[in-house]
N, C-alpha and C. Protein backbone atom coordinates (compact mmCIF):
# COMPACT_ATOMS: atom_id res chain seq x y z
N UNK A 1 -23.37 18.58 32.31
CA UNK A 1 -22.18 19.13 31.72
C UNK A 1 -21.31 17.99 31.20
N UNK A 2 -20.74 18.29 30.00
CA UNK A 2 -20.08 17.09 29.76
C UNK A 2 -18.48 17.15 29.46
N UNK A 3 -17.77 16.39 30.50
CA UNK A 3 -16.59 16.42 30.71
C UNK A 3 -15.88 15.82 29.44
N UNK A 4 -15.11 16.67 28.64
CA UNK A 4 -13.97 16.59 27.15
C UNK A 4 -12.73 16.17 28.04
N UNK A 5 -12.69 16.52 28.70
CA UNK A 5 -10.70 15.62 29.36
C UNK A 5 -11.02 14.31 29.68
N UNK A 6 -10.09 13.73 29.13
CA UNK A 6 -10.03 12.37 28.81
C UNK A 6 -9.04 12.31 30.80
N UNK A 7 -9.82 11.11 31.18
CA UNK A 7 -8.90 10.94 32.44
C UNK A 7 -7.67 10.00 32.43
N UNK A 8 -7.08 10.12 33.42
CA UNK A 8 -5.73 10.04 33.36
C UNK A 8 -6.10 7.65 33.24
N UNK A 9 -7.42 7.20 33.49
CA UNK A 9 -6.82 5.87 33.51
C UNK A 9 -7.30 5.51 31.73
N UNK A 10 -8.06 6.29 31.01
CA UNK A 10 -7.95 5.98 29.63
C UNK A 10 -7.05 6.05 29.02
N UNK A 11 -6.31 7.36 29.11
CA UNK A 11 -4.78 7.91 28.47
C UNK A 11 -4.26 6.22 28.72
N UNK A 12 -3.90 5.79 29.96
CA UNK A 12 -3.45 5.09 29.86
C UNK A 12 -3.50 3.15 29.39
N UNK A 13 -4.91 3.28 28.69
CA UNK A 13 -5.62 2.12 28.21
C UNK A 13 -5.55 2.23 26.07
N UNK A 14 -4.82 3.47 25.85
CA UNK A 14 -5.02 3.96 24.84
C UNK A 14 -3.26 4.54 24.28
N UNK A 15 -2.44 3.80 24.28
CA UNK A 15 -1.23 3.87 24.49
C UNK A 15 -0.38 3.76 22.88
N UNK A 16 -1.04 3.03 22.01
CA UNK A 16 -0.86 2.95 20.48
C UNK A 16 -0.01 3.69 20.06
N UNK A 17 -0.76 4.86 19.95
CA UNK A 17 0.00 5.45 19.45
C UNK A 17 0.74 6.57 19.52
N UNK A 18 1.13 6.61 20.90
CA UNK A 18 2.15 7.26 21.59
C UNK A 18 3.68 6.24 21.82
N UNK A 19 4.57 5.85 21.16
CA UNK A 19 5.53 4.97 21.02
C UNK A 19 6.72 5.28 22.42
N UNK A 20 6.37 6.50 22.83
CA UNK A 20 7.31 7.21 23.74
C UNK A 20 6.92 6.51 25.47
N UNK A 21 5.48 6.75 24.92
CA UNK A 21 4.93 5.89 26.63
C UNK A 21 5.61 5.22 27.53
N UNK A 22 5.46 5.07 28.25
CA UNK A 22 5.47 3.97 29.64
C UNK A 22 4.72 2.53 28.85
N UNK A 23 3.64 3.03 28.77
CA UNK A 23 3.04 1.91 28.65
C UNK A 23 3.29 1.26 27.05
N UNK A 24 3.81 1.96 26.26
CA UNK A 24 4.24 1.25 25.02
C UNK A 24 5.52 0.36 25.22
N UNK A 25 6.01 0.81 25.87
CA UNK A 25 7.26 0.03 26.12
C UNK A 25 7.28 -0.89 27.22
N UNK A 26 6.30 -0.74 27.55
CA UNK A 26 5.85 -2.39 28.55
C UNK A 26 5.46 -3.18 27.39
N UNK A 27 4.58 -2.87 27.02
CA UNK A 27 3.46 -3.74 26.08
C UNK A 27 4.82 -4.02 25.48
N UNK A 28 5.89 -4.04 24.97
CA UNK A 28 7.30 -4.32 24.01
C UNK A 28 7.74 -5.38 24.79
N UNK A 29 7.77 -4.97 25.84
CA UNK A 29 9.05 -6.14 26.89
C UNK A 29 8.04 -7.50 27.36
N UNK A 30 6.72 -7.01 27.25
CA UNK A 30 5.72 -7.97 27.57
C UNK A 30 5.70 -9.46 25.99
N UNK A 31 5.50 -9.13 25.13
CA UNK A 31 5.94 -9.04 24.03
C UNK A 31 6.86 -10.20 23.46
N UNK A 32 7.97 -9.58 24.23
CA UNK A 32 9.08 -10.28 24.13
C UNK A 32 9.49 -11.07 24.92
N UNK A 33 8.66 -11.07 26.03
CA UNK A 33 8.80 -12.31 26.98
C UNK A 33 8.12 -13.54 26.34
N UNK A 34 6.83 -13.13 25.76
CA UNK A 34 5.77 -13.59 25.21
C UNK A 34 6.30 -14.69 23.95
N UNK A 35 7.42 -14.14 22.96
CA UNK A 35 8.70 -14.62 21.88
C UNK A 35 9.59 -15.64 23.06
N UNK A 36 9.91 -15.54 24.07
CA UNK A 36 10.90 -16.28 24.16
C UNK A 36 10.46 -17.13 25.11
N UNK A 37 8.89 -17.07 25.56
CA UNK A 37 8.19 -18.39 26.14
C UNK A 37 8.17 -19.06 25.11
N UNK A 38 7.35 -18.57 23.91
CA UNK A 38 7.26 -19.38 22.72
C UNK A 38 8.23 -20.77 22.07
N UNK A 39 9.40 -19.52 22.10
CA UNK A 39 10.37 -20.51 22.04
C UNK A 39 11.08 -21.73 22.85
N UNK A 40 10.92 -21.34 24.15
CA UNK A 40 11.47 -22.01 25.11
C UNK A 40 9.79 -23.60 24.71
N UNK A 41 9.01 -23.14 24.43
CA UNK A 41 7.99 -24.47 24.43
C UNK A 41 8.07 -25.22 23.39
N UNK A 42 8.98 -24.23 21.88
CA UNK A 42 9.11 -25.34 20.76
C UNK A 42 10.13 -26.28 21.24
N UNK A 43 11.09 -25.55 21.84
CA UNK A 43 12.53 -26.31 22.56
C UNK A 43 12.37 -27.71 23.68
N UNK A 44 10.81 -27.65 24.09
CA UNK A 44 10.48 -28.36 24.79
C UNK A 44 9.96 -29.14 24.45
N UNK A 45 8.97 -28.94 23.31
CA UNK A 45 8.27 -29.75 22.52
C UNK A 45 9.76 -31.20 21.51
N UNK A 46 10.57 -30.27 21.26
CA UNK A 46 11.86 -30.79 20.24
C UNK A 46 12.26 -31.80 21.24
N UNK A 47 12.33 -31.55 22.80
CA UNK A 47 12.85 -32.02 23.18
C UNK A 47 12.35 -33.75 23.73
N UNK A 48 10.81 -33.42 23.76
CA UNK A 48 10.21 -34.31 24.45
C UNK A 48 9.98 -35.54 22.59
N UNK A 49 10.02 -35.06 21.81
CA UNK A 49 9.56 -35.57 20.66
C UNK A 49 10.72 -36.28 20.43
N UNK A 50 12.13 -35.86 20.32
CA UNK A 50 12.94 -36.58 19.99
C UNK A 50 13.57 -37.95 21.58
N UNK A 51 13.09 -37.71 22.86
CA UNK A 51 13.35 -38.32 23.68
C UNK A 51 12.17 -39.45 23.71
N UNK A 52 11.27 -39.35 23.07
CA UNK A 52 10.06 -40.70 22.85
C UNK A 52 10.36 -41.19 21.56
N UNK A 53 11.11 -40.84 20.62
CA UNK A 53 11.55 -41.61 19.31
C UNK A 53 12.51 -42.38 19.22
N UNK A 54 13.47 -40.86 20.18
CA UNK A 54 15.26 -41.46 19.63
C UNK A 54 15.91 -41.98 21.19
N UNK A 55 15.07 -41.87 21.95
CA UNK A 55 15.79 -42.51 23.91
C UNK A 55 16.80 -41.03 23.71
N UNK A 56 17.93 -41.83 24.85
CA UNK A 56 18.85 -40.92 25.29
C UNK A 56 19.83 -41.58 25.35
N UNK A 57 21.37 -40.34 24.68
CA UNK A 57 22.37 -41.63 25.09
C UNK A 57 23.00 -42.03 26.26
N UNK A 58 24.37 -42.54 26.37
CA UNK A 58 24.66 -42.88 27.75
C UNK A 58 24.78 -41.96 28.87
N UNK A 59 25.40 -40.48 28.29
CA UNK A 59 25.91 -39.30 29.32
C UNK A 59 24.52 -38.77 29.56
N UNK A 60 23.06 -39.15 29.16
CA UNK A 60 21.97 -38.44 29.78
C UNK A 60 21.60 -37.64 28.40
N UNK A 61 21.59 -37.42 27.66
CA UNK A 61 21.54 -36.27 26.28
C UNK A 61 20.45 -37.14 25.13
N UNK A 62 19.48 -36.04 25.24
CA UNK A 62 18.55 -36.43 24.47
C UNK A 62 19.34 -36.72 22.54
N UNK A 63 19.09 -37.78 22.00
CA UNK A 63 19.50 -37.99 21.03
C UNK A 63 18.50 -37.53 19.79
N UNK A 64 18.77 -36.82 18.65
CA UNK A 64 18.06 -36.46 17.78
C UNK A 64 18.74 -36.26 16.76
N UNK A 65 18.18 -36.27 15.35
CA UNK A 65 18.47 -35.88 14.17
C UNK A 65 18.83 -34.68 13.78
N UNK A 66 19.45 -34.36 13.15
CA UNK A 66 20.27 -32.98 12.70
C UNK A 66 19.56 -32.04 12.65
N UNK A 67 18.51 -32.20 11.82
CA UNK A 67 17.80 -31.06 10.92
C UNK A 67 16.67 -30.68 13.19
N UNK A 68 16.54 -31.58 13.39
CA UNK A 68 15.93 -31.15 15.11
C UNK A 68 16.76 -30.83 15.68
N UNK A 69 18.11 -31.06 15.95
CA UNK A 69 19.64 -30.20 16.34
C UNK A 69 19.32 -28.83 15.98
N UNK A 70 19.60 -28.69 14.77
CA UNK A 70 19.85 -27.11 14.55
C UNK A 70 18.81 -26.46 15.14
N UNK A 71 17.60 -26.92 14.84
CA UNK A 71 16.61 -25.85 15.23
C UNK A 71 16.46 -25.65 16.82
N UNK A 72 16.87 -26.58 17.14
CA UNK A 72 16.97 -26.29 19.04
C UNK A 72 17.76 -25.83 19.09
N UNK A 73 19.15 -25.60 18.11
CA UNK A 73 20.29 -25.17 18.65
C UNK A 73 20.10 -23.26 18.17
N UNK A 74 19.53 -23.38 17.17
CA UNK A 74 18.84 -21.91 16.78
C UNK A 74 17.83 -21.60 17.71
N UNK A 75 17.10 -22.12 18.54
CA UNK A 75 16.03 -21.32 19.36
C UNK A 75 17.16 -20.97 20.53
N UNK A 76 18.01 -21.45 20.92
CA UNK A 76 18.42 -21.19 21.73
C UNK A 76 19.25 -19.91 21.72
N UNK A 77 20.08 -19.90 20.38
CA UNK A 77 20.37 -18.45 20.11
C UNK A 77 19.58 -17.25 19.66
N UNK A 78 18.34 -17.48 19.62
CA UNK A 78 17.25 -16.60 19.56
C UNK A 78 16.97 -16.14 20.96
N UNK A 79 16.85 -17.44 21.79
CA UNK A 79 16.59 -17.18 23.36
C UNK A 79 17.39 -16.16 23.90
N UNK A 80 18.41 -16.57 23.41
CA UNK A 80 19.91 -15.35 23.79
C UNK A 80 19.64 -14.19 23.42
N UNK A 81 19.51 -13.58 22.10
CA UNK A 81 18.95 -12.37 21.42
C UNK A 81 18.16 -11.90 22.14
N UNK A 82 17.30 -12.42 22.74
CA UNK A 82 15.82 -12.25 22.77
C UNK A 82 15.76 -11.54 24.32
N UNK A 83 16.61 -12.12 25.31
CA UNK A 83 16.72 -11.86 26.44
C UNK A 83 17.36 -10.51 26.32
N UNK A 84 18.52 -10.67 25.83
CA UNK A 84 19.65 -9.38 25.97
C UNK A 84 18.96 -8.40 25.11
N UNK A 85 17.43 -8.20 24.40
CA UNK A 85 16.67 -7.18 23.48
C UNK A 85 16.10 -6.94 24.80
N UNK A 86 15.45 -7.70 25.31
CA UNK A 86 14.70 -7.49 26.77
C UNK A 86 15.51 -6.73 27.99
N UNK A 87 16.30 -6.82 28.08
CA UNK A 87 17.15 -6.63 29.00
C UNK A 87 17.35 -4.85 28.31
N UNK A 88 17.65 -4.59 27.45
CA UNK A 88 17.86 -3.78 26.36
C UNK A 88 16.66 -2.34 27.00
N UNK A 89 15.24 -3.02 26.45
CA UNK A 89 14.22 -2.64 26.38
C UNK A 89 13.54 -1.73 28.06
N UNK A 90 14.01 -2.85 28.61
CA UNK A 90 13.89 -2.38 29.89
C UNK A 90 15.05 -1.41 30.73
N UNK A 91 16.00 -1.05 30.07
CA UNK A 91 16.65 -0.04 30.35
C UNK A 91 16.53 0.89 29.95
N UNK A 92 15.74 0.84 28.70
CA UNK A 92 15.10 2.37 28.21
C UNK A 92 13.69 2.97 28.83
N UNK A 93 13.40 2.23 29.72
CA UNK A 93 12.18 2.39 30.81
C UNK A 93 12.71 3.91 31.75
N UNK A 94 11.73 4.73 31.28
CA UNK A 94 11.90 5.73 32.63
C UNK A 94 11.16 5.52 33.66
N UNK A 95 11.86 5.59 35.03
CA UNK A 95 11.13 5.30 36.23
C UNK A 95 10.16 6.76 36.21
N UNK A 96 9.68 6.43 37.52
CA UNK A 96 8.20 7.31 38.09
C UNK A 96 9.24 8.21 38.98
N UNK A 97 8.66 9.16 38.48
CA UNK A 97 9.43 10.49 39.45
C UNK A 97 8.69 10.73 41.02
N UNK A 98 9.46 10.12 41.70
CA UNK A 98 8.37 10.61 43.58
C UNK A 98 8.43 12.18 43.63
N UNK A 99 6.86 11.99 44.06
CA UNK A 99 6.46 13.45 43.79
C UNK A 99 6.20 13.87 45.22
C-alpha cells in the first residue's frame, strides 16, 4: 500500500515555500546571523590589515586610512541594523503550543 501523506519530518525539510513557517523564519534569523558574522570578519580582517601596515597609535587604536575608516565604520552600522532586524525577526517567531 502506498502511503500519499507526506510525514510530519519532510513537511518540515521542505519549508520554501511556505513563508509563514516556523521553519522559514529560522532559516531568516539563521541568515542573518550568517550577514553579520560576515561582517564582523571583514571588520577583522580591516582590522588586522591596517595594524601590520599602519602600527597603532599611542592610546592603543589601530591607525588606518580613511577610505578603511569608513568602511569599518559602515560595517559597524550594518552590524547595528543587522542585529536589531534579528532581534526583529525573532519576535515574530511563534512559540510551540504545550499540548
Amino acid at each position: 500500500m502506498l502511503n500519499l501523506k507526506q510525514s510530519n519530518y519532510s513537511n518540515h525539510l521542505r519549508f520554501e515555500d511556505r513563508p509563514k513557517s516556523k521553519e522559514f523564519q529560522l532559516d531568516k534569523c539563521i541568515k542573518v546571523l550568517g550577514m553579520i558574522a560576515r561582517l564582523k570578519d571583514r571588520n577583522q580582517t580591516i582590522e588586522d590589515c591596517c595594524e601590520n601596515f599602519y602600527g597603532k597609535s599611542e592610546n592603543g587604536r589601530i591607525k588606518a586610512p580613511e577610505t578603511e575608516a569608513i568602511k569599518h565604520s559602515t560595517n559597524i552600522a550594518t552590524i547595528k541594523r543587522l542585529k536589531s532586524y534579528y532581534n526583529y525577526c525573532l519576535s515574530n517567531l511563534k512559540q510551540f503550543q504545550s499540548t
